[in-house]
N, C-alpha and C. Protein backbone atom coordinates (compact mmCIF):
# COMPACT_ATOMS: atom_id res chain seq x y z
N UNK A 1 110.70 116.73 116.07
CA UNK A 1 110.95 115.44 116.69
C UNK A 1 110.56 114.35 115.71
N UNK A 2 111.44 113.34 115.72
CA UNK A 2 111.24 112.36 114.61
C UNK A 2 110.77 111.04 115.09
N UNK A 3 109.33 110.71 115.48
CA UNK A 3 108.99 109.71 116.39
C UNK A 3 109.06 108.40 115.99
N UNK A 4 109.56 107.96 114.81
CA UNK A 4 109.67 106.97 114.56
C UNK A 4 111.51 106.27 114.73
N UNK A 5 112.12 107.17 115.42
CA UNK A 5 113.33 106.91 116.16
C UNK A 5 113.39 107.41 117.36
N UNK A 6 112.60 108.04 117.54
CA UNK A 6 112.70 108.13 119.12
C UNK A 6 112.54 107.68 120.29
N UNK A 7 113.15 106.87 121.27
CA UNK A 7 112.68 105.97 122.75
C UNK A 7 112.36 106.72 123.53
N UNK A 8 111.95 106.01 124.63
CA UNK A 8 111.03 106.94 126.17
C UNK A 8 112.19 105.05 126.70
N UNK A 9 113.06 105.63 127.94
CA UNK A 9 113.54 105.09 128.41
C UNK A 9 113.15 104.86 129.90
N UNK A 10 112.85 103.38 130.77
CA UNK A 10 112.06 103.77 131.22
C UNK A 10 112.65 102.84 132.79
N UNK A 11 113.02 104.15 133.49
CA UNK A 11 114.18 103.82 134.56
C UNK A 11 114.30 102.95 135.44
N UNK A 12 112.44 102.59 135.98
CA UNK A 12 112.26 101.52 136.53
C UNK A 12 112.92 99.92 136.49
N UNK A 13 112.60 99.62 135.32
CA UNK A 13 112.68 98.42 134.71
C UNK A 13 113.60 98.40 133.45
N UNK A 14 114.32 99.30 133.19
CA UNK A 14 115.60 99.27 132.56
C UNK A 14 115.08 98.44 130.92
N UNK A 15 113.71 99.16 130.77
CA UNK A 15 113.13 98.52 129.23
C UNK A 15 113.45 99.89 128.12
N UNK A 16 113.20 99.14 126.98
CA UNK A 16 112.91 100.45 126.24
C UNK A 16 111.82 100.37 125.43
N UNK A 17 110.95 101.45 125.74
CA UNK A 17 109.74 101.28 124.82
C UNK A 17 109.88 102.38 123.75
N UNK A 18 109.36 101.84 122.68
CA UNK A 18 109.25 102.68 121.39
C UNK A 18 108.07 103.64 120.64
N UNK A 19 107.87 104.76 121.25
CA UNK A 19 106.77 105.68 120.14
C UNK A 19 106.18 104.74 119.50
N UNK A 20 105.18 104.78 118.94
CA UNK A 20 104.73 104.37 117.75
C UNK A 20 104.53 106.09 116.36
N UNK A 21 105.23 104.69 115.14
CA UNK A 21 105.17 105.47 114.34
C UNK A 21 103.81 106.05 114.03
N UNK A 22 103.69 107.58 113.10
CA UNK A 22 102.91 108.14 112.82
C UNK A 22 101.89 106.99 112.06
N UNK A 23 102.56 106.58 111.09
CA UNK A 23 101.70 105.26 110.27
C UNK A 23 100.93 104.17 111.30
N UNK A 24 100.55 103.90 112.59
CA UNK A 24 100.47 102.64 113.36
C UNK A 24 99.38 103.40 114.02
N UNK A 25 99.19 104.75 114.04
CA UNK A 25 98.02 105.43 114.89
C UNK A 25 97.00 105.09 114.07
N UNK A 26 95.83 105.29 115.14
CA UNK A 26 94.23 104.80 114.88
C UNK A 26 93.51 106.53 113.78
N UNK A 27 93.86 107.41 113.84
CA UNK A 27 93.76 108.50 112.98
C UNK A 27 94.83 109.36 112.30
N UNK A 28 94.51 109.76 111.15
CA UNK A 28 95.43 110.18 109.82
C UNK A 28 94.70 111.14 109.02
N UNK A 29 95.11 112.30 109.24
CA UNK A 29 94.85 113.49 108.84
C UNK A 29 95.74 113.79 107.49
N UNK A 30 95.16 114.03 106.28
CA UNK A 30 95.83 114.13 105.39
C UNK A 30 95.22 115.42 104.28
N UNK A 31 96.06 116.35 103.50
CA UNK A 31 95.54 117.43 102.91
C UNK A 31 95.66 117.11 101.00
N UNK A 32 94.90 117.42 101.08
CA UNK A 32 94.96 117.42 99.19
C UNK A 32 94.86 118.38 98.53
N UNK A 33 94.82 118.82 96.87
CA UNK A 33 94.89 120.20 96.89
C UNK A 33 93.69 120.23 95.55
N UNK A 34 93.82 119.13 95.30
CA UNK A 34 93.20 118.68 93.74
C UNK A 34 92.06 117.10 93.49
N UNK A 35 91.64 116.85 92.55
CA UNK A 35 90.99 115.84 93.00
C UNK A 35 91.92 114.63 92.38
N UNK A 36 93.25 115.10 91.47
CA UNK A 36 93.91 113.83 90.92
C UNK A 36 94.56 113.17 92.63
N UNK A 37 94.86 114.32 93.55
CA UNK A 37 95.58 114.36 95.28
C UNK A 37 94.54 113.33 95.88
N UNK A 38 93.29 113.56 95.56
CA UNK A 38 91.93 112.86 96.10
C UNK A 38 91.65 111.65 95.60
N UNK A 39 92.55 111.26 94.07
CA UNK A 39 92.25 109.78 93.56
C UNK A 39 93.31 109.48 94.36
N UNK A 40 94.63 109.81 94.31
CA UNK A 40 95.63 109.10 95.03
C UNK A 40 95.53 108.88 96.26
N UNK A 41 94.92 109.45 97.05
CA UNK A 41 94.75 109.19 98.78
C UNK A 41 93.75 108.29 98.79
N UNK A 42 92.82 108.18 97.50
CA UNK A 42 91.70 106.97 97.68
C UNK A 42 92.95 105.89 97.77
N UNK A 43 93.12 105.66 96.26
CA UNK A 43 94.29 104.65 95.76
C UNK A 43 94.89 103.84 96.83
N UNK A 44 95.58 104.58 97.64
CA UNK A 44 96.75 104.80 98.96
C UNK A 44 95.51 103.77 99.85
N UNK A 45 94.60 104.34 100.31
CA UNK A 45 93.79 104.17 101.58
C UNK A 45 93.18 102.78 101.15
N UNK A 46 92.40 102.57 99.87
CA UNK A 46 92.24 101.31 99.13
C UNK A 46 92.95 100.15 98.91
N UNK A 47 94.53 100.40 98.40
CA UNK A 47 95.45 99.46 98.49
C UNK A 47 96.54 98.82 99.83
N UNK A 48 95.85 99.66 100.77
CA UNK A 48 96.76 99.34 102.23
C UNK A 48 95.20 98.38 102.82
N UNK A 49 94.11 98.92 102.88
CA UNK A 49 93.32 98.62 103.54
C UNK A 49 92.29 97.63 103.03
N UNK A 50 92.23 97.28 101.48
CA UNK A 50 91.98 96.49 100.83
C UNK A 50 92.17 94.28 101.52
N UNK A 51 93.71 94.67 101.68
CA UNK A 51 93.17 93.15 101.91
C UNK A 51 93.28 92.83 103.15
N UNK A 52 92.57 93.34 104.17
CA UNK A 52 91.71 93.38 105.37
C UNK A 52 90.33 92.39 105.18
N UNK A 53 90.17 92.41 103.83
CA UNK A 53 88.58 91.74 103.51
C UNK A 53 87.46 92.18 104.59
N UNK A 54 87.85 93.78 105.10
CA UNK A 54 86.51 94.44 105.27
C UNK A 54 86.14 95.75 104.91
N UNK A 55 85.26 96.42 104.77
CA UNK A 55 84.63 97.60 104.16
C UNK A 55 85.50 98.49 104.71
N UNK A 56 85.44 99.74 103.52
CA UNK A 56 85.97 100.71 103.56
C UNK A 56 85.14 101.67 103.67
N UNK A 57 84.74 102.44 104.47
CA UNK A 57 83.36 103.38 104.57
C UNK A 57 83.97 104.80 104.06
N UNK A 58 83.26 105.27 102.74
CA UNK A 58 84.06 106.54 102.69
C UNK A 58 83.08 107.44 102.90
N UNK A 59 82.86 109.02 103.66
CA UNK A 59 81.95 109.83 103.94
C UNK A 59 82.54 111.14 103.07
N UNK A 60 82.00 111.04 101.98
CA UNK A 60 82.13 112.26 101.12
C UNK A 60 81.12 112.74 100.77
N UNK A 61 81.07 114.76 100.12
CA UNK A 61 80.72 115.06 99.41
C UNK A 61 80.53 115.01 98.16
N UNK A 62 81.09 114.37 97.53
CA UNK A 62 81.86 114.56 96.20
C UNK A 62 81.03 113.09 95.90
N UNK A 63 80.02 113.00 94.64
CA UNK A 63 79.44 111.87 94.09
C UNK A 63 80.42 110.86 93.42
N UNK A 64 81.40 111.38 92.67
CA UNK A 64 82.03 110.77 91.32
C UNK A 64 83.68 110.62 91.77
N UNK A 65 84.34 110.91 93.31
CA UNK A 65 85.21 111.00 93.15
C UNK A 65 85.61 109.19 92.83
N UNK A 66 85.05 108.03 93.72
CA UNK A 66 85.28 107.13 93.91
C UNK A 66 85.12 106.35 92.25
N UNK A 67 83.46 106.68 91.08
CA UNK A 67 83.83 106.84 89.98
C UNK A 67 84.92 106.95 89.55
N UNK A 68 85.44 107.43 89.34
CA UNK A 68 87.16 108.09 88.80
C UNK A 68 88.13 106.86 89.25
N UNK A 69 88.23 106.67 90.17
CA UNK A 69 89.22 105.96 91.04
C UNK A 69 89.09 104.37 90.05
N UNK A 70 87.49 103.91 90.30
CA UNK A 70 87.26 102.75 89.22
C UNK A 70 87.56 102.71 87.82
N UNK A 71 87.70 103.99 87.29
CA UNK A 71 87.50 103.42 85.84
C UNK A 71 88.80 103.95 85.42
N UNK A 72 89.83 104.61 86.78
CA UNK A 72 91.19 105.02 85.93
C UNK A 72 92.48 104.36 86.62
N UNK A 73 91.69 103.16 87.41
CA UNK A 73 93.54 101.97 88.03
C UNK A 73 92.56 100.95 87.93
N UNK A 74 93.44 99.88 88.47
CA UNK A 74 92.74 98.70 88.59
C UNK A 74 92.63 97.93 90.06
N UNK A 75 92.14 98.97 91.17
CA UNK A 75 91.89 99.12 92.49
C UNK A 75 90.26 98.51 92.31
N UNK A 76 90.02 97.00 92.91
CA UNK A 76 88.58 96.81 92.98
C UNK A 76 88.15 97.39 94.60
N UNK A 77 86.66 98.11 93.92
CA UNK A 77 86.24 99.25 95.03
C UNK A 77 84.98 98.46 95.77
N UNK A 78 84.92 96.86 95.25
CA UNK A 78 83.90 95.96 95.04
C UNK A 78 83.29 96.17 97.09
N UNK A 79 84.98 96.64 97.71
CA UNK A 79 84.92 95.83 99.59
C UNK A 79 84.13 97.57 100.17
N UNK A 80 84.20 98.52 99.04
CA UNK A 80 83.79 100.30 99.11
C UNK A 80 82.60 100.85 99.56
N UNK A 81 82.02 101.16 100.63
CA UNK A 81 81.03 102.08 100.66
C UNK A 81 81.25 103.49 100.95
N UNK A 82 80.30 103.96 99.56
CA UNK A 82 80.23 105.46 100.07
C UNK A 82 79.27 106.13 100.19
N UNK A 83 79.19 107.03 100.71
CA UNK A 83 77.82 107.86 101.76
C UNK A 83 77.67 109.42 101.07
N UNK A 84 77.22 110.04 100.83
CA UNK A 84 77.14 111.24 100.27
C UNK A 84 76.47 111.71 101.34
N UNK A 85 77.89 112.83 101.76
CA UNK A 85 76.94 113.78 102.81
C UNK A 85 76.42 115.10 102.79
N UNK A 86 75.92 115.26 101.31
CA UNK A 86 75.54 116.24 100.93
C UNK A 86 73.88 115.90 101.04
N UNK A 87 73.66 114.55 101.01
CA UNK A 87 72.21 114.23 101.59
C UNK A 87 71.91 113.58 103.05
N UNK A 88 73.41 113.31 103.46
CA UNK A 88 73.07 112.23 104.61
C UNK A 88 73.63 113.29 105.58
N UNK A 89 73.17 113.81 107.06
CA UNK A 89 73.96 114.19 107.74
C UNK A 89 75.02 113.34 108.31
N UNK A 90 75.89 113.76 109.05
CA UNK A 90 76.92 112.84 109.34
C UNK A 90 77.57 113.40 110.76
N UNK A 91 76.96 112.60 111.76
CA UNK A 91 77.50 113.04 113.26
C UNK A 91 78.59 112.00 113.73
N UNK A 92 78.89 112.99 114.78
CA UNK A 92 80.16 112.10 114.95
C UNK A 92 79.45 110.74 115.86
N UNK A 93 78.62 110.49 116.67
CA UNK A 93 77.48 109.53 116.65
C UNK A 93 77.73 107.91 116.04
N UNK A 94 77.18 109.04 114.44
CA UNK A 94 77.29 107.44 113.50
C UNK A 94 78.50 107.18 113.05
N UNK A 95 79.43 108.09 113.36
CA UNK A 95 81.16 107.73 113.10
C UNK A 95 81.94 106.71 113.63
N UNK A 96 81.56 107.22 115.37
CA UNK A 96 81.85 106.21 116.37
C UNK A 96 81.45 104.63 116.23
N UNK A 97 79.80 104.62 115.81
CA UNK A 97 79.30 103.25 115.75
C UNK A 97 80.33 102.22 114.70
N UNK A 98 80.84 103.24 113.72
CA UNK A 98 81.28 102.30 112.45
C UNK A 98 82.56 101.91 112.77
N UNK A 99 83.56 103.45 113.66
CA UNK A 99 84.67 103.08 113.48
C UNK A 99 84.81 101.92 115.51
N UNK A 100 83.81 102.04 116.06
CA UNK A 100 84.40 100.81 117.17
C UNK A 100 83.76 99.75 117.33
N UNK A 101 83.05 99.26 116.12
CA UNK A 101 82.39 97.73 116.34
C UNK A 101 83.20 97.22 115.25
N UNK A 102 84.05 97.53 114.72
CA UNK A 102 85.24 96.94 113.82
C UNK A 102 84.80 96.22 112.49
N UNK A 103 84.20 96.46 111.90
CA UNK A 103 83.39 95.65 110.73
C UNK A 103 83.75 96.46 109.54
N UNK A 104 84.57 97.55 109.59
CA UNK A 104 85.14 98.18 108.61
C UNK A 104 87.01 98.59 108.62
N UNK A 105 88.02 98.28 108.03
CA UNK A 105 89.22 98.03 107.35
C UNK A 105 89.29 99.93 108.09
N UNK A 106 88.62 100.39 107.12
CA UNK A 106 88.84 101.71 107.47
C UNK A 106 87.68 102.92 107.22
N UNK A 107 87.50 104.06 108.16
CA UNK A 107 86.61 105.01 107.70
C UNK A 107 87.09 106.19 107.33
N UNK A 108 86.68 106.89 106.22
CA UNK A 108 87.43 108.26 105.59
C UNK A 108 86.30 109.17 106.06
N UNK A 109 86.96 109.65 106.01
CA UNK A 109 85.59 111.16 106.21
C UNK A 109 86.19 112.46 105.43
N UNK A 110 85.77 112.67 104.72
CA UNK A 110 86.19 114.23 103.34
C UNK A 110 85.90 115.24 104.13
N UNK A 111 86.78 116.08 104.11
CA UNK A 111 86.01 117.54 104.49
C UNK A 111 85.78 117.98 105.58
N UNK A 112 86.05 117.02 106.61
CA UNK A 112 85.24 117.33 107.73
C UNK A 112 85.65 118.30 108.71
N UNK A 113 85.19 119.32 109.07
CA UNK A 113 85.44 120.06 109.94
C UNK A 113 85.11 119.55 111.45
N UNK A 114 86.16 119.38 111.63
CA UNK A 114 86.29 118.77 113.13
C UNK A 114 87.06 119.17 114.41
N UNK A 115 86.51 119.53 115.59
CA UNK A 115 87.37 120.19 116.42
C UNK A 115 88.17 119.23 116.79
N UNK A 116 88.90 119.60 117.92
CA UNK A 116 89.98 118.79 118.56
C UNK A 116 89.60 117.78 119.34
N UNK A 117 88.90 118.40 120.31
CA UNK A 117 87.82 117.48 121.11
C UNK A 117 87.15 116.23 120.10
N UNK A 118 86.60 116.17 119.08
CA UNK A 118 85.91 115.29 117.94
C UNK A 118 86.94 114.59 117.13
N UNK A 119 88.29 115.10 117.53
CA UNK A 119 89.49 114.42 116.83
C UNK A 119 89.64 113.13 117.69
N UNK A 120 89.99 113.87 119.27
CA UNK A 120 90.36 112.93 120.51
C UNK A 120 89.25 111.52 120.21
N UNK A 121 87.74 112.02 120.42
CA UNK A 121 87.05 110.67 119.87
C UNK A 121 87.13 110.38 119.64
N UNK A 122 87.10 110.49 118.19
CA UNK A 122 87.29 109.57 116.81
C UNK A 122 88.54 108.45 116.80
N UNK A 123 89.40 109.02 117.65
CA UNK A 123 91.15 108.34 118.09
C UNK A 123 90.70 107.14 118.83
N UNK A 124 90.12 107.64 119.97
CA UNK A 124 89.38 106.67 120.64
C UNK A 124 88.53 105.64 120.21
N UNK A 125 87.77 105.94 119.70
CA UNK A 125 86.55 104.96 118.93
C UNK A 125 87.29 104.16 118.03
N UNK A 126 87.76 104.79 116.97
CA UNK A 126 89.28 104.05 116.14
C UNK A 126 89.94 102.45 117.10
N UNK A 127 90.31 102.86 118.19
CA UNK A 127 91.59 102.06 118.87
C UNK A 127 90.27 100.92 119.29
N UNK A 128 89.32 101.31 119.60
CA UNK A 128 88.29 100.23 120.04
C UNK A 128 87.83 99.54 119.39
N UNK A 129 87.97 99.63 118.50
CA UNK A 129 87.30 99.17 117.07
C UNK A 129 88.52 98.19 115.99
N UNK A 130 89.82 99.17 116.26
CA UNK A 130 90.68 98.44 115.59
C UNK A 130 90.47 98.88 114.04
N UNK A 131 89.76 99.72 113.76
CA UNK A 131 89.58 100.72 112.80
C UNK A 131 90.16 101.65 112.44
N UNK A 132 90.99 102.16 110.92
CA UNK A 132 91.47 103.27 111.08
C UNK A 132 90.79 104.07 110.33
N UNK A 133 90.95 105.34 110.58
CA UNK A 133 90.34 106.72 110.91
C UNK A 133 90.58 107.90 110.06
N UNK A 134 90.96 107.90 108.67
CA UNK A 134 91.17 108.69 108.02
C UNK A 134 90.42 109.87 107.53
N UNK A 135 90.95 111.16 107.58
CA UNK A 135 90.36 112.42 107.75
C UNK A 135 91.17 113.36 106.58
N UNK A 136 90.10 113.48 105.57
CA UNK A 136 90.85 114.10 104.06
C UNK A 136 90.41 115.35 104.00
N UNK A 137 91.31 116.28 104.35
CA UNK A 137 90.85 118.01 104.04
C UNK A 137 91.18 118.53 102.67
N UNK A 138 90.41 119.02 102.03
CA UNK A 138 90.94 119.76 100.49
C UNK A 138 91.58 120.71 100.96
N UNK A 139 92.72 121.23 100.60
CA UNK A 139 93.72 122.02 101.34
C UNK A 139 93.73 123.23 99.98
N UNK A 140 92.95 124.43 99.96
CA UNK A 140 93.32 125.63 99.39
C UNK A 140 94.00 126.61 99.77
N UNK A 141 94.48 126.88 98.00
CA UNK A 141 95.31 127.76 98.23
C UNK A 141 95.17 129.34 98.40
N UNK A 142 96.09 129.89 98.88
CA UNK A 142 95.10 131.31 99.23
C UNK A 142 95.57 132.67 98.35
């Protein structure tokens, strides 16, 4: 199904309302395979969400990926925080707080193993917030 052409026709009132495209949702699940996949989804997530003129909260493992990103485009990472959660735990808790009091453009979270149920949240908290919700899995190969 291709939801960004598809209507819900709606018999009552003889309107037509439109899906929203995949791009317009409050969460975005995306796979990478490599870390050049991991500069570009920064890149991507940086240059859409950049001139918002608010923080970008990124929750990674990875110390140096955001390094990389600075010293190989010319993406200022100046609006960037990132969290290393290889020292910080990271519940879905302090996820919620960031992504529905709206003071951040957007929140990434690397890696995260997340059930479905913790997806639905995060969707939620997202739309309240007006925050979007990005969720970066390293996608191996087998």
């Amino acid at each position: 199904m291709n939801l960004n052409n598809n209507s819900i026709f709606n018999n009552l009132n003889s309107e037509v309302t439109t899906i929203p495209s995949i791009e317009h949702q409050w969460l975005d699940i995306k796979e990478q395979m490599n870390d050049f996949e991991l500069s570009q989804q920064y890149a991507d997530i940086f240059q859409k969400h950049g001139v918002e003129n608010k923080w970008v909260l990124v929750l990674t493992p990875q110390t140096n990926s955001l390094e990389q990103l600075n010293s190989s485009s010319n993406i200022d990472t100046s609006k960037v925080l990132q969290v290393n959660t290889n020292k910080v735990k990271i519940n879905i808790k302090n996820v919620k707080t960031a992504l529905s009091k709206g003071n951040c453009a957007a929140v990434v979270l690397c890696n995260a193993s997340l059930k479905e149920s913790e997806l639905e949240k995060l969707t939620s908290y997202a739309q309240q917030g007006k925050t979007r919700c990005i969720v970066l899995n390293n996608k191996t190969l087998h």
